[in-house]
Each structure stands twice: as structure tokens, then as C-alpha cells.
PDB file of N, CA and C in Angstrom:
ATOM      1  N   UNK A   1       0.830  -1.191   0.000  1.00  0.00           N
ATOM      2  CA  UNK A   1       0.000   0.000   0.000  1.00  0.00           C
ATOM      3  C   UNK A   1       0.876   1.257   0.000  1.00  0.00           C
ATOM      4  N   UNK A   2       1.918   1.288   0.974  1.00  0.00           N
ATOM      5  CA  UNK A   2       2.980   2.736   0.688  1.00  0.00           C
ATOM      6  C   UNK A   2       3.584   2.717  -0.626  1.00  0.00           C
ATOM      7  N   UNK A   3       3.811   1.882  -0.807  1.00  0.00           N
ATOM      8  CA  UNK A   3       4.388   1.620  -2.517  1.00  0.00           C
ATOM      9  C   UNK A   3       3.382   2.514  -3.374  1.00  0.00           C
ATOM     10  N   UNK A   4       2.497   1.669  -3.331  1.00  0.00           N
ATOM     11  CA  UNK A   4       1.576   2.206  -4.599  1.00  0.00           C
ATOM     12  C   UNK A   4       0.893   3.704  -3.971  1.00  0.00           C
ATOM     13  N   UNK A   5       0.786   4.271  -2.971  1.00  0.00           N
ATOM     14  CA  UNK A   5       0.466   5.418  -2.599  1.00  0.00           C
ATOM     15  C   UNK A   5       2.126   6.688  -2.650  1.00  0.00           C
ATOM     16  N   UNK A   6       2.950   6.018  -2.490  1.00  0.00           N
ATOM     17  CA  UNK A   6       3.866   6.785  -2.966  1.00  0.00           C
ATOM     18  C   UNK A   6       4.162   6.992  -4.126  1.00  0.00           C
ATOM     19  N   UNK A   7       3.419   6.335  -5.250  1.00  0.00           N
ATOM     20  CA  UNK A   7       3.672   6.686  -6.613  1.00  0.00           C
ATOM     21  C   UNK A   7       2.805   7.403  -7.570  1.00  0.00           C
ATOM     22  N   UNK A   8       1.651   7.781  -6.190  1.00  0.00           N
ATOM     23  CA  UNK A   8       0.338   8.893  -6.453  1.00  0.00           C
ATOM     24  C   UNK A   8      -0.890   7.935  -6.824  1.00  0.00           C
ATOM     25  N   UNK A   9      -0.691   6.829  -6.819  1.00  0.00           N
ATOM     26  CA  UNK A   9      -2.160   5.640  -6.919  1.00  0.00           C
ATOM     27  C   UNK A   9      -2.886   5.709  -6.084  1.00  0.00           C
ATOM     28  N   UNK A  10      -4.054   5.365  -6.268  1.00  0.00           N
ATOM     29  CA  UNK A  10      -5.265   5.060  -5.284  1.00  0.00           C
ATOM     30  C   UNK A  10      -4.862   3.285  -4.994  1.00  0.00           C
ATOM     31  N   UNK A  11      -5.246   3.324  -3.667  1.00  0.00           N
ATOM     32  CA  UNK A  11      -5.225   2.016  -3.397  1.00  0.00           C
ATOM     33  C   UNK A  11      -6.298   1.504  -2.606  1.00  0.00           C
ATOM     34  N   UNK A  12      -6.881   0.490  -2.977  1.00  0.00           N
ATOM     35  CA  UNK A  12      -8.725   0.169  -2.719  1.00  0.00           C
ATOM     36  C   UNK A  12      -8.208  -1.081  -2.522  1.00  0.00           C
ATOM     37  N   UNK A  13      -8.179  -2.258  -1.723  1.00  0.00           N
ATOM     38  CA  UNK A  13      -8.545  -3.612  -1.272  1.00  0.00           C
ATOM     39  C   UNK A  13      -9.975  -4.217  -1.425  1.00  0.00           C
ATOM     40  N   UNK A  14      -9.740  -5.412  -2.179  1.00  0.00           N
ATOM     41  CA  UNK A  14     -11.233  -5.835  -2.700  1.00  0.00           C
ATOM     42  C   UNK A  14     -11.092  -7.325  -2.806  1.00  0.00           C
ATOM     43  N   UNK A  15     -12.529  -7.944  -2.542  1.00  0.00           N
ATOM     44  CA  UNK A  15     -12.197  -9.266  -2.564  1.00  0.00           C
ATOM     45  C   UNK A  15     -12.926  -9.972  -4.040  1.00  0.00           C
ATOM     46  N   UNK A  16     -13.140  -8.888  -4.858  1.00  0.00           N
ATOM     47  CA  UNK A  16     -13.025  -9.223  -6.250  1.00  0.00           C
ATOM     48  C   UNK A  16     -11.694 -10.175  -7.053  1.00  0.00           C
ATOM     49  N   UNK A  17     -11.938 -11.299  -7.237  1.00  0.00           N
ATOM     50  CA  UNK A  17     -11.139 -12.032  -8.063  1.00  0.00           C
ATOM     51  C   UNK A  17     -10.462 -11.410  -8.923  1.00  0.00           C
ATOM     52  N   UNK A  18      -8.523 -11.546  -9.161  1.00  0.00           N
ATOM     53  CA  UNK A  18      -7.837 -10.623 -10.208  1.00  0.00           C
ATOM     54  C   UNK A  18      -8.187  -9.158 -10.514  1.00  0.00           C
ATOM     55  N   UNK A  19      -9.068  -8.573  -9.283  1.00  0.00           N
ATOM     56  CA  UNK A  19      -8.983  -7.086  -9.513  1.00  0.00           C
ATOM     57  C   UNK A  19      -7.976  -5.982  -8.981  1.00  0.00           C
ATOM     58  N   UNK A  20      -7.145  -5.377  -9.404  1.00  0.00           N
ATOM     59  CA  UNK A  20      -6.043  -4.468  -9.105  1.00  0.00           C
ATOM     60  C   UNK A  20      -6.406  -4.076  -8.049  1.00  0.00           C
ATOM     61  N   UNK A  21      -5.610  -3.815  -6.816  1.00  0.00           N
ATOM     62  CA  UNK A  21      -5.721  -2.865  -5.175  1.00  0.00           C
ATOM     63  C   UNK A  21      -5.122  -1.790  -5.667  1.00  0.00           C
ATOM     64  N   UNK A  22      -4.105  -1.751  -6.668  1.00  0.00           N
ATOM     65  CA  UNK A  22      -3.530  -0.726  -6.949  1.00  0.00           C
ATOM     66  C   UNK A  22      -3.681  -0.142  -8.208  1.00  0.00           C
ATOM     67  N   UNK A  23      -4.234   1.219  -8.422  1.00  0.00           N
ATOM     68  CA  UNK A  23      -4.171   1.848  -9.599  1.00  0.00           C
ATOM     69  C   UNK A  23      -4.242   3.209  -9.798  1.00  0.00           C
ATOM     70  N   UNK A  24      -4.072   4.159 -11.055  1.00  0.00           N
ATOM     71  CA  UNK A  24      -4.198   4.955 -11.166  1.00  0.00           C
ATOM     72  C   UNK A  24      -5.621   5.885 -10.866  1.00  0.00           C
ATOM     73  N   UNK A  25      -5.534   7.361 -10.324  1.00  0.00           N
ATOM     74  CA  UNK A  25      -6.723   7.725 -10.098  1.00  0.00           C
ATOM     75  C   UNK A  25      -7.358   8.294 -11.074  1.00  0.00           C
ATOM     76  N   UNK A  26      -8.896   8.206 -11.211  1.00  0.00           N
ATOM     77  CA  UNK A  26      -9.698   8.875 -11.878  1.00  0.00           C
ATOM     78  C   UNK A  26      -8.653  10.457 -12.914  1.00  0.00           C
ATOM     79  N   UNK A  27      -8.535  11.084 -11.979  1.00  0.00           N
ATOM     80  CA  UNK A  27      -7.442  12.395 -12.309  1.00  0.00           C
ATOM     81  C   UNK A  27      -6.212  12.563 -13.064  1.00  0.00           C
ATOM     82  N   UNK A  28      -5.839  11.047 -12.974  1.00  0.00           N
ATOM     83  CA  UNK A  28      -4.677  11.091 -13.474  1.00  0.00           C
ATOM     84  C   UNK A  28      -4.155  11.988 -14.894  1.00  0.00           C
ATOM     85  N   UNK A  29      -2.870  11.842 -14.815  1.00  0.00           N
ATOM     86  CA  UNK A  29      -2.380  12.577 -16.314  1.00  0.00           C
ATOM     87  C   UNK A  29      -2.371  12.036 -17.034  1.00  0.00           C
ATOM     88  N   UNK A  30      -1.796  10.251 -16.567  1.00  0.00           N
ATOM     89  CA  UNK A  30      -1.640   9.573 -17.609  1.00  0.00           C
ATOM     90  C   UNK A  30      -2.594   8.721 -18.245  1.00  0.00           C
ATOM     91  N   UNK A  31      -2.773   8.440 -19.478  1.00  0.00           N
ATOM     92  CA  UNK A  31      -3.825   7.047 -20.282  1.00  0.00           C
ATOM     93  C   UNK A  31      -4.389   8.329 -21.144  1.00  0.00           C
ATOM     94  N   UNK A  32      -5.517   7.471 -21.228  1.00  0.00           N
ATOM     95  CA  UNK A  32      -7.039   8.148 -22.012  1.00  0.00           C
ATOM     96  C   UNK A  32      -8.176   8.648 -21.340  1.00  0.00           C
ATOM     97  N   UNK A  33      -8.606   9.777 -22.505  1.00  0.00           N
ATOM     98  CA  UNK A  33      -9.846   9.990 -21.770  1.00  0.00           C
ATOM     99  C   UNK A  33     -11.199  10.199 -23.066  1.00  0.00           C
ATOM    100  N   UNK A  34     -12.533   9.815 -23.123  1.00  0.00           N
ATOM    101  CA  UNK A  34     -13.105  10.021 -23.787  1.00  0.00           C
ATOM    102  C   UNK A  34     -13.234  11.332 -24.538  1.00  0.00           C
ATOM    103  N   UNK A  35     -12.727  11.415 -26.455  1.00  0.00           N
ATOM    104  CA  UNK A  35     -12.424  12.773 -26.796  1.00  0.00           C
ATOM    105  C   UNK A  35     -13.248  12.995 -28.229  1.00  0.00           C
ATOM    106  N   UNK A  36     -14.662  12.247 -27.519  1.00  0.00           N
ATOM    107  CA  UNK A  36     -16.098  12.649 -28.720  1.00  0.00           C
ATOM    108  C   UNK A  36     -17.322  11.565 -28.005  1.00  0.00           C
ATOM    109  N   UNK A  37     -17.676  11.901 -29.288  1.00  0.00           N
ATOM    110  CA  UNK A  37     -18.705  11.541 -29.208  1.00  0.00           C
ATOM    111  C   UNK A  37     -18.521   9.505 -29.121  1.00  0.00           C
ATOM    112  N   UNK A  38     -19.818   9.424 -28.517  1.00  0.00           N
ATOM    113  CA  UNK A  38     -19.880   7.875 -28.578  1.00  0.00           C
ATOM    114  C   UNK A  38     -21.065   7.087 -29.214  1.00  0.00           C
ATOM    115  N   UNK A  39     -20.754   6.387 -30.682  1.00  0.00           N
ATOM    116  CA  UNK A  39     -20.986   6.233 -32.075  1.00  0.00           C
ATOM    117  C   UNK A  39     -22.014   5.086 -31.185  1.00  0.00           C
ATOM    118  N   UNK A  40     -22.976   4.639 -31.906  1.00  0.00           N
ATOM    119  CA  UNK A  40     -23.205   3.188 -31.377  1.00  0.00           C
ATOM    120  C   UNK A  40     -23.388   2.562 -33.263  1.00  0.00           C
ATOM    121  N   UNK A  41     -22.931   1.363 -33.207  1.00  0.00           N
ATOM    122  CA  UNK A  41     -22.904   0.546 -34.283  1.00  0.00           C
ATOM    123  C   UNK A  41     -23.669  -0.339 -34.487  1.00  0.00           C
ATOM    124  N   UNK A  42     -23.532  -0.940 -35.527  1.00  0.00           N
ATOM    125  CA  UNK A  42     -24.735  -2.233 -36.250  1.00  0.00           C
ATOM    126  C   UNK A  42     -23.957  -3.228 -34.881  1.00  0.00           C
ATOM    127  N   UNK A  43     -23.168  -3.499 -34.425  1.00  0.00           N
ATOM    128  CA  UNK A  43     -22.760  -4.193 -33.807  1.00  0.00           C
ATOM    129  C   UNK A  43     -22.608  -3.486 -32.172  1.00  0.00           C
ATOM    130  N   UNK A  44     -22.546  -2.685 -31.962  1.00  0.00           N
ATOM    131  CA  UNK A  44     -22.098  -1.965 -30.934  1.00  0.00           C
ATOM    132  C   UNK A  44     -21.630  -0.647 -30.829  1.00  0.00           C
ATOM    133  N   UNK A  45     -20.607  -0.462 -29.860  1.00  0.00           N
ATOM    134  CA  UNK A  45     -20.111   1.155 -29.827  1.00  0.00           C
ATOM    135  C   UNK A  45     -18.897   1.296 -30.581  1.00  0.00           C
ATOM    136  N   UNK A  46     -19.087   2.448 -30.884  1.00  0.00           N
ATOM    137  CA  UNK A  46     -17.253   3.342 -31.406  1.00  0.00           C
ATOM    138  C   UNK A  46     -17.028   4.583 -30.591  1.00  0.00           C
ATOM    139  N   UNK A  47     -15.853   4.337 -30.008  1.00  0.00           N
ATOM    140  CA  UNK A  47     -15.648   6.148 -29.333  1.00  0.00           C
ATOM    141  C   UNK A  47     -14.128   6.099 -29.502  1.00  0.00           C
ATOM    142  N   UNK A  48     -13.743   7.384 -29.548  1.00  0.00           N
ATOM    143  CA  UNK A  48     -12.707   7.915 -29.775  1.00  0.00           C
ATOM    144  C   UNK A  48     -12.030   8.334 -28.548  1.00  0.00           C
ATOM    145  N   UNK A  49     -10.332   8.013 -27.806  1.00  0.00           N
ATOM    146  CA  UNK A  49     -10.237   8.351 -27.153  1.00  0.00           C
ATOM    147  C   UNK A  49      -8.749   9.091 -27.273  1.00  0.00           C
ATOM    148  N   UNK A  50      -8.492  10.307 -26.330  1.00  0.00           N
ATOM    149  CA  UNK A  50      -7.760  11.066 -26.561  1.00  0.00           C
ATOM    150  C   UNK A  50      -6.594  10.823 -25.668  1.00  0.00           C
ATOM    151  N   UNK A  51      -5.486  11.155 -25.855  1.00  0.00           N
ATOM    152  CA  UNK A  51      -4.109  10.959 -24.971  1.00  0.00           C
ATOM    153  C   UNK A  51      -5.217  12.034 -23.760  1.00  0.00           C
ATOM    154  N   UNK A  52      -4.732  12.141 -22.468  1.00  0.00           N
ATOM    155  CA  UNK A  52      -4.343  12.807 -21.421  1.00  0.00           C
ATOM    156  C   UNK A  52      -3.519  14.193 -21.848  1.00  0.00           C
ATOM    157  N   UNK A  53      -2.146  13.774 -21.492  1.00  0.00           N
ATOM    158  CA  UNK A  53      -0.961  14.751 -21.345  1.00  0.00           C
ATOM    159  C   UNK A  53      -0.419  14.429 -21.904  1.00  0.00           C
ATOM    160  N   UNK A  54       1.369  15.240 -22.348  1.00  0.00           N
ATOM    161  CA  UNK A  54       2.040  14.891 -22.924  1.00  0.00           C
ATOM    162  C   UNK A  54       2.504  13.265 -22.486  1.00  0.00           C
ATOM    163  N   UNK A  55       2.366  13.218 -21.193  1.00  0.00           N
ATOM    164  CA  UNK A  55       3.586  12.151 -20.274  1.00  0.00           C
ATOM    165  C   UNK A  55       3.432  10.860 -20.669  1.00  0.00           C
ATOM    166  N   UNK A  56       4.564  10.007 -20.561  1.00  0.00           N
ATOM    167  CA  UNK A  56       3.971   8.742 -21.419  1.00  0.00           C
ATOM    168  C   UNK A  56       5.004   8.189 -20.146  1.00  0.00           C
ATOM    169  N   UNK A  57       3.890   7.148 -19.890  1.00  0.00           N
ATOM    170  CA  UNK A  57       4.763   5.857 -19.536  1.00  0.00           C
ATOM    171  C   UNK A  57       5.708   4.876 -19.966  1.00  0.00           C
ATOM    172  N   UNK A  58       4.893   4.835 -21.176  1.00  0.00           N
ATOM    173  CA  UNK A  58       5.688   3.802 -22.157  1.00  0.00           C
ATOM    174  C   UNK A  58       6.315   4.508 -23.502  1.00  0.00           C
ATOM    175  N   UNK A  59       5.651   5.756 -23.860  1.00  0.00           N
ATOM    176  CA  UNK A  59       6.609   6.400 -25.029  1.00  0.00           C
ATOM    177  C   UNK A  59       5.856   5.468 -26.173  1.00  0.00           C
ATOM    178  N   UNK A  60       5.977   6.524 -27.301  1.00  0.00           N
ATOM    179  CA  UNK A  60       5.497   6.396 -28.834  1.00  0.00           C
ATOM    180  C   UNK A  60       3.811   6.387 -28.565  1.00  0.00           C
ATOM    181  N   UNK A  61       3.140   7.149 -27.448  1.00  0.00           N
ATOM    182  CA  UNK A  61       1.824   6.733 -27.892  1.00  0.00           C
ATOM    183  C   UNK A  61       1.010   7.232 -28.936  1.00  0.00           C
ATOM    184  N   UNK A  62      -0.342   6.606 -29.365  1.00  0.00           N
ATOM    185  CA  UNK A  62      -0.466   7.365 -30.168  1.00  0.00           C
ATOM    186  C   UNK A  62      -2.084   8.161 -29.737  1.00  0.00           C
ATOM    187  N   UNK A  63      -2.312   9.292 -30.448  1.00  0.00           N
ATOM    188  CA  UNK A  63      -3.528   9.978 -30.064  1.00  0.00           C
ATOM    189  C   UNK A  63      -4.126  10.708 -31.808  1.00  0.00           C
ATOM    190  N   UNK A  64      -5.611  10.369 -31.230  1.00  0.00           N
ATOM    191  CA  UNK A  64      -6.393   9.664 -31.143  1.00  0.00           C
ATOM    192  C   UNK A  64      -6.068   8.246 -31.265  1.00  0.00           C
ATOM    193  N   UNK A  65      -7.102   7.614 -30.337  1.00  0.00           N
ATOM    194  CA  UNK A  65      -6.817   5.684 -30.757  1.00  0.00           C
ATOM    195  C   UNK A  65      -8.730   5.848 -30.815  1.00  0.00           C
ATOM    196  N   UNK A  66      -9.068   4.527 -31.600  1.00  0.00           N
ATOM    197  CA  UNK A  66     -10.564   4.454 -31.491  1.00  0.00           C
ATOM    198  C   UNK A  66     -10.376   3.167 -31.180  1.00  0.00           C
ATOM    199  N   UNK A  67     -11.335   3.213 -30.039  1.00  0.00           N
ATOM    200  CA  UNK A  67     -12.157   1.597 -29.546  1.00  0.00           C
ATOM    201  C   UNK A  67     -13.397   1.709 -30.152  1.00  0.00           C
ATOM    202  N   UNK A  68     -13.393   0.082 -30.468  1.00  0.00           N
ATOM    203  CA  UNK A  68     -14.635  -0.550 -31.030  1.00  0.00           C
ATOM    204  C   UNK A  68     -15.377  -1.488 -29.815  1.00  0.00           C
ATOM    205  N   UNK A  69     -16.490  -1.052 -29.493  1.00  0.00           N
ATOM    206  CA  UNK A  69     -16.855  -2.478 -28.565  1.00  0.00           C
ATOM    207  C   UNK A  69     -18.162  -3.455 -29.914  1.00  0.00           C
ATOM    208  N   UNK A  70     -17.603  -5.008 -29.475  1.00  0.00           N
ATOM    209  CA  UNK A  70     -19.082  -5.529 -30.126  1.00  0.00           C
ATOM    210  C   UNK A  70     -19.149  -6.772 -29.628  1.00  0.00           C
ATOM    211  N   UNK A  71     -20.693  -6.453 -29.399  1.00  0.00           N
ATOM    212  CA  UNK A  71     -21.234  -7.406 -28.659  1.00  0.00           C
ATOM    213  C   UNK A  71     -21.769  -8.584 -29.728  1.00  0.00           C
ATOM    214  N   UNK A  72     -20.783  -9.666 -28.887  1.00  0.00           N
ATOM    215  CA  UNK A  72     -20.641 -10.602 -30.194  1.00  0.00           C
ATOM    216  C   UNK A  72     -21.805 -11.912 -30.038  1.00  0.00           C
ATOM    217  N   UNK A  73     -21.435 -12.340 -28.733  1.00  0.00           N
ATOM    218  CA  UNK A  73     -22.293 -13.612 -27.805  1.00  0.00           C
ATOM    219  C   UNK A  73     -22.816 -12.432 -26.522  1.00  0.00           C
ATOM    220  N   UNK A  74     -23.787 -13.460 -26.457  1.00  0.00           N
ATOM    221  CA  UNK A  74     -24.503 -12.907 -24.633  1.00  0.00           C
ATOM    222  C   UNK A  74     -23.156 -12.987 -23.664  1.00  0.00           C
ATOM    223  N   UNK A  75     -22.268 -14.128 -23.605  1.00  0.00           N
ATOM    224  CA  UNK A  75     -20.892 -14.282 -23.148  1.00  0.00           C
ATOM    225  C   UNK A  75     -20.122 -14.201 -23.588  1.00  0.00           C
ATOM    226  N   UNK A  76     -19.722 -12.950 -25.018  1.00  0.00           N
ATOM    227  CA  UNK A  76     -18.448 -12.537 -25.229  1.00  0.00           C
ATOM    228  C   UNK A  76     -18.422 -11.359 -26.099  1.00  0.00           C
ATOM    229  N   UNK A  77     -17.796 -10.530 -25.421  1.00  0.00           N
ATOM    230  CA  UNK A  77     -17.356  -9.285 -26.156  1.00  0.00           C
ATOM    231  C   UNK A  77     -16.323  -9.366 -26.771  1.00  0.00           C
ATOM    232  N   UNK A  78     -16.380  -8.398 -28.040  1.00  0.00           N
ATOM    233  CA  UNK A  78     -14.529  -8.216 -28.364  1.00  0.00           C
ATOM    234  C   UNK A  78     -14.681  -6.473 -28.398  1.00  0.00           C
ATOM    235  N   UNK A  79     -13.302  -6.412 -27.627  1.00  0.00           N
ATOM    236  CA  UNK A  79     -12.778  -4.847 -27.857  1.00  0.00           C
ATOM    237  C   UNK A  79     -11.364  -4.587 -29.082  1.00  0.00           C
ATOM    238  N   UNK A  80     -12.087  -3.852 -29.853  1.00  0.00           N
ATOM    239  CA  UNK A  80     -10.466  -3.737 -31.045  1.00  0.00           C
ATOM    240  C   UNK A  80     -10.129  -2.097 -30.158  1.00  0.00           C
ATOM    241  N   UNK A  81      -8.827  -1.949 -30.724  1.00  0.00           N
ATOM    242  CA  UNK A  81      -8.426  -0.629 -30.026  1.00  0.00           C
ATOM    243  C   UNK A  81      -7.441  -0.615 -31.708  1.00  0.00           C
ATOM    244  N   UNK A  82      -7.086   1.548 -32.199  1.00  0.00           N
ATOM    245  CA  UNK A  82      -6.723   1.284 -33.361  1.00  0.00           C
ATOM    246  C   UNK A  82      -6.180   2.242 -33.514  1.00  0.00           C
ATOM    247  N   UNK A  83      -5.488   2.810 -34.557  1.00  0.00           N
ATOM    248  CA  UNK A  83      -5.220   4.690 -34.825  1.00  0.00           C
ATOM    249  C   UNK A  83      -5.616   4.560 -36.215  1.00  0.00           C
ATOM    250  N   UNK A  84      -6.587   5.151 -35.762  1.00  0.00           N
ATOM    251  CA  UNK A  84      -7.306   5.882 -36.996  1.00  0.00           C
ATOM    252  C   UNK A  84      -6.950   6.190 -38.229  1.00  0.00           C
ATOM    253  N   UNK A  85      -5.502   6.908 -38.011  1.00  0.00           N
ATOM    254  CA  UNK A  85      -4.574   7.706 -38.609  1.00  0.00           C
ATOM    255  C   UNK A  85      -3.694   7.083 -39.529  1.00  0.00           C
ATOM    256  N   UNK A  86      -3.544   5.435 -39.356  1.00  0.00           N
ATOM    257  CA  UNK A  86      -2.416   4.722 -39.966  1.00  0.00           C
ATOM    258  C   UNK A  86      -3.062   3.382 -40.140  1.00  0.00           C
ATOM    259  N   UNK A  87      -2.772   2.864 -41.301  1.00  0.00           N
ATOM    260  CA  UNK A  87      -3.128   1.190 -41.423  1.00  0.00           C
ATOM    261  C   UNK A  87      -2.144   0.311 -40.958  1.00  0.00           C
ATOM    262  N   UNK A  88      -2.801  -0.739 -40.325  1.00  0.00           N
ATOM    263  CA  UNK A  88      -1.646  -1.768 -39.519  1.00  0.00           C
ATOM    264  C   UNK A  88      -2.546  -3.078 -40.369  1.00  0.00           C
ATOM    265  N   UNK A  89      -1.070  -4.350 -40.501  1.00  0.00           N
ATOM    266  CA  UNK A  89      -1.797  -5.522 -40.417  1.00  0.00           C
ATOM    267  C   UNK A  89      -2.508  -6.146 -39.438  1.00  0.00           C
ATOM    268  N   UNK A  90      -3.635  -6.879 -39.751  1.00  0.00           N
ATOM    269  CA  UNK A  90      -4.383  -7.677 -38.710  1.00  0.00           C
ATOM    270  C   UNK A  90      -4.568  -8.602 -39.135  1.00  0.00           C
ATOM    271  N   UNK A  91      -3.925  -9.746 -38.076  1.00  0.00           N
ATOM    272  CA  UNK A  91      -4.532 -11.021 -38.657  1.00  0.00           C
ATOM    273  C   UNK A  91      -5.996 -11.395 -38.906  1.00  0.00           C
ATOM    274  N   UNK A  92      -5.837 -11.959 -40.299  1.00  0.00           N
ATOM    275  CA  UNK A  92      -6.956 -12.481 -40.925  1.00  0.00           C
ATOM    276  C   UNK A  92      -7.855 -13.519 -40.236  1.00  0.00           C
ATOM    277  N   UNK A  93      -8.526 -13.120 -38.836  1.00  0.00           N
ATOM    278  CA  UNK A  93      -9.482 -14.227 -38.457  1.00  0.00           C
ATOM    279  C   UNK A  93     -10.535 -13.806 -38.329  1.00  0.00           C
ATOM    280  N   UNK A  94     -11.243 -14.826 -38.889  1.00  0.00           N
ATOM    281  CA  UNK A  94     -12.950 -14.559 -38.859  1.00  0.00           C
ATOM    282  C   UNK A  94     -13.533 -15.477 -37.671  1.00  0.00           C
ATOM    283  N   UNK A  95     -14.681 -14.661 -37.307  1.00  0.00           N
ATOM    284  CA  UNK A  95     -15.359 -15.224 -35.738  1.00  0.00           C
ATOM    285  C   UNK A  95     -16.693 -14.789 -36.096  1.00  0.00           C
ATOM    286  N   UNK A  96     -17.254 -15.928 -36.091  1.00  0.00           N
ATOM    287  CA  UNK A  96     -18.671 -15.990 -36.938  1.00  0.00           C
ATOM    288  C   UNK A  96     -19.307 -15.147 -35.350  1.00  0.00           C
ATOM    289  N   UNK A  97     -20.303 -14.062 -35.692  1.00  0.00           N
ATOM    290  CA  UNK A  97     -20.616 -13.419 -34.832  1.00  0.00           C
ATOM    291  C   UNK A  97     -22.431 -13.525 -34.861  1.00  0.00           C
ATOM    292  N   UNK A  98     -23.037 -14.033 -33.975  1.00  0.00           N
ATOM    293  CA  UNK A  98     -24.269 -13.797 -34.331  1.00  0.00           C
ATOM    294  C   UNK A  98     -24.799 -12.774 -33.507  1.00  0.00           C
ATOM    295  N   UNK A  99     -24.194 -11.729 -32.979  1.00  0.00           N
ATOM    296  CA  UNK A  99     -24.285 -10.441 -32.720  1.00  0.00           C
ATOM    297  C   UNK A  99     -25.260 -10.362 -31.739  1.00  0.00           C
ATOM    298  N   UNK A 100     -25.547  -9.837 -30.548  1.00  0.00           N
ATOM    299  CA  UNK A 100     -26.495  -9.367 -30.004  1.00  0.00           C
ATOM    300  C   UNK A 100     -26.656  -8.271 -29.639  1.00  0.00           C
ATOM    301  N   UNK A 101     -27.437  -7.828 -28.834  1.00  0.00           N
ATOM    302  CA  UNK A 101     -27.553  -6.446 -28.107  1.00  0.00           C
ATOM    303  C   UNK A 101     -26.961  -6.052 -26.744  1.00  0.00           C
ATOM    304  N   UNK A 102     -27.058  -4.931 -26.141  1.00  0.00           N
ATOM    305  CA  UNK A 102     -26.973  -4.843 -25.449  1.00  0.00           C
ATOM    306  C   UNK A 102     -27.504  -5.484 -23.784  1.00  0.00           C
ATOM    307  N   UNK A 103     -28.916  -5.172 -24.414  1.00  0.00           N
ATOM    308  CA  UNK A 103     -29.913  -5.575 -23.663  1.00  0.00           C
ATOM    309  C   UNK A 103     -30.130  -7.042 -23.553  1.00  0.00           C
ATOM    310  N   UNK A 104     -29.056  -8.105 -24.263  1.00  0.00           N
ATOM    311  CA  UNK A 104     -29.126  -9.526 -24.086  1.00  0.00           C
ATOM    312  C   UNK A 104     -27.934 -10.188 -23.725  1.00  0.00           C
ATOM    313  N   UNK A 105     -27.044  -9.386 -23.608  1.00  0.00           N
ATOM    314  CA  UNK A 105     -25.343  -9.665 -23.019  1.00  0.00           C
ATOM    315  C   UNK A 105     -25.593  -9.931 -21.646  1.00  0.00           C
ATOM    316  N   UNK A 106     -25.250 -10.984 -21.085  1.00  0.00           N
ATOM    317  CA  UNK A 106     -24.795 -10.847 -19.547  1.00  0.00           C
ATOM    318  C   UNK A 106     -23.654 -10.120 -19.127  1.00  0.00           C
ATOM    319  N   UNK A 107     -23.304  -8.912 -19.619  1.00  0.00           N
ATOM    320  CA  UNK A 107     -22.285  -8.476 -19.163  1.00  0.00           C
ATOM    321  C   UNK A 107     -22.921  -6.590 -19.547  1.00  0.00           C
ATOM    322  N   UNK A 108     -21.848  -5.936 -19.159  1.00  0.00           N
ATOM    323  CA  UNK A 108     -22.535  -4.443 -19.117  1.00  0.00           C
ATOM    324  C   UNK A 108     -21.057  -3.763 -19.379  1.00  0.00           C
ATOM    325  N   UNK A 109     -21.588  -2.978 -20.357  1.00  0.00           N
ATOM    326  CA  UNK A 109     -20.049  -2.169 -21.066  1.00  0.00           C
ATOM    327  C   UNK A 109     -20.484  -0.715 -20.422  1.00  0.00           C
ATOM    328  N   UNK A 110     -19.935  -0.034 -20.156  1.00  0.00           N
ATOM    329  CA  UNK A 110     -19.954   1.259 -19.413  1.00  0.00           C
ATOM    330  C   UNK A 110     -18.460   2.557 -19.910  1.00  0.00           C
ATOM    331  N   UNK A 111     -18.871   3.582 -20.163  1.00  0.00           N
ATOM    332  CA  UNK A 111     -17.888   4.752 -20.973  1.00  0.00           C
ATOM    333  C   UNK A 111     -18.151   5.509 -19.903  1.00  0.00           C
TER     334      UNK A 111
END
């Protein structure tokens, strides 16, 4: 807990399975933050998200990135994350999707 509070983290204890005690706060400088509007798709959502600050943890980021959410199964989402700005290869796999809604996912996506 001094660890991660000395490095300006919030630190929350939880008896949630594989959930972080330690992380960055709401405030932070660093990551993303929602920087538009939020699209909803034949499949789901698109939103655009914006760097923070200059500061990088890891260096070379890029800004804008767009996430895709789509709700694929009642039990499975996929999230793509992308830059807009530049074409990258992606492997060629197809995942037969018989798509649902929101309102039929056991799970809950939240922006």
C-alpha cells in the first residue's frame, strides 16, 4: 500500500477475483480519456479516445486511438483498439458473430 500510494495511486482492497488494489486515479495525467462523441454501431459502440498529457509511460503513444466495442455472444465481447490515422496488419481471423444487443449480453459495457 505505501508503494503504490507513494507513486500517487489510489489504493482500494477488494475481494473481487484478479482485480487491481492498486491503480491509477480517476485524475490522473496519464492514459485516455473520452475525446467525442460515442458512435453506437450495427454491432455496438465506437468512441474515440484522446491521450491525457504529454507524459507517457511507455513512449510512442499514439492519439487519437478508437475503440470498437461488439457485442458478439450474450458471453463474449470483443474490444479492437486502433489509430485511426495509420493502417496496420491484422490477422486475418474470422469469428462468426451472431451479434447481439446490449440488452441480451450478460455483461454491461460502461464509458
Amino acid at each position: 500500500q505505501e508503494v503504490c500510494e507513494a507513486r500517487g495511486c489510489s489504493w482500494c482492497p477488494t475481494d473481487v477475483a484478479n482485480a487491481p488494489w492498486c491503480f491509477f486515479p480517476e485524475d490522473t495525467p496519464y492514459g485516455y480519456s473520452l475525446g467525442g462523441n460515442t458512435e453506437e454501431t450495427a454491432k455496438g459502440w465506437r468512441v474515440t479516445l484522446n491521450k491525457r498529457q504529454a507524459l507517457s509511460l511507455f513512449g510512442d503513444d499514439i492519439s487519437p486511438v478508437v475503440l470498437e466495442v461488439e457485442f458478439q455472444t450474450k458471453d463474449r465481447l470483443r474490444f479492437r483498439l486502433y489509430d485511426p490515422n495509420k493502417e496496420r496488419f491484422e490477422v486475418p481471423l474470422k469469428i462468426d458473430s451472431p451479434g447481439v444487443t446490449a440488452n441480451e449480453a450478460n455483461y454491461e459495457v460502461e464509458f
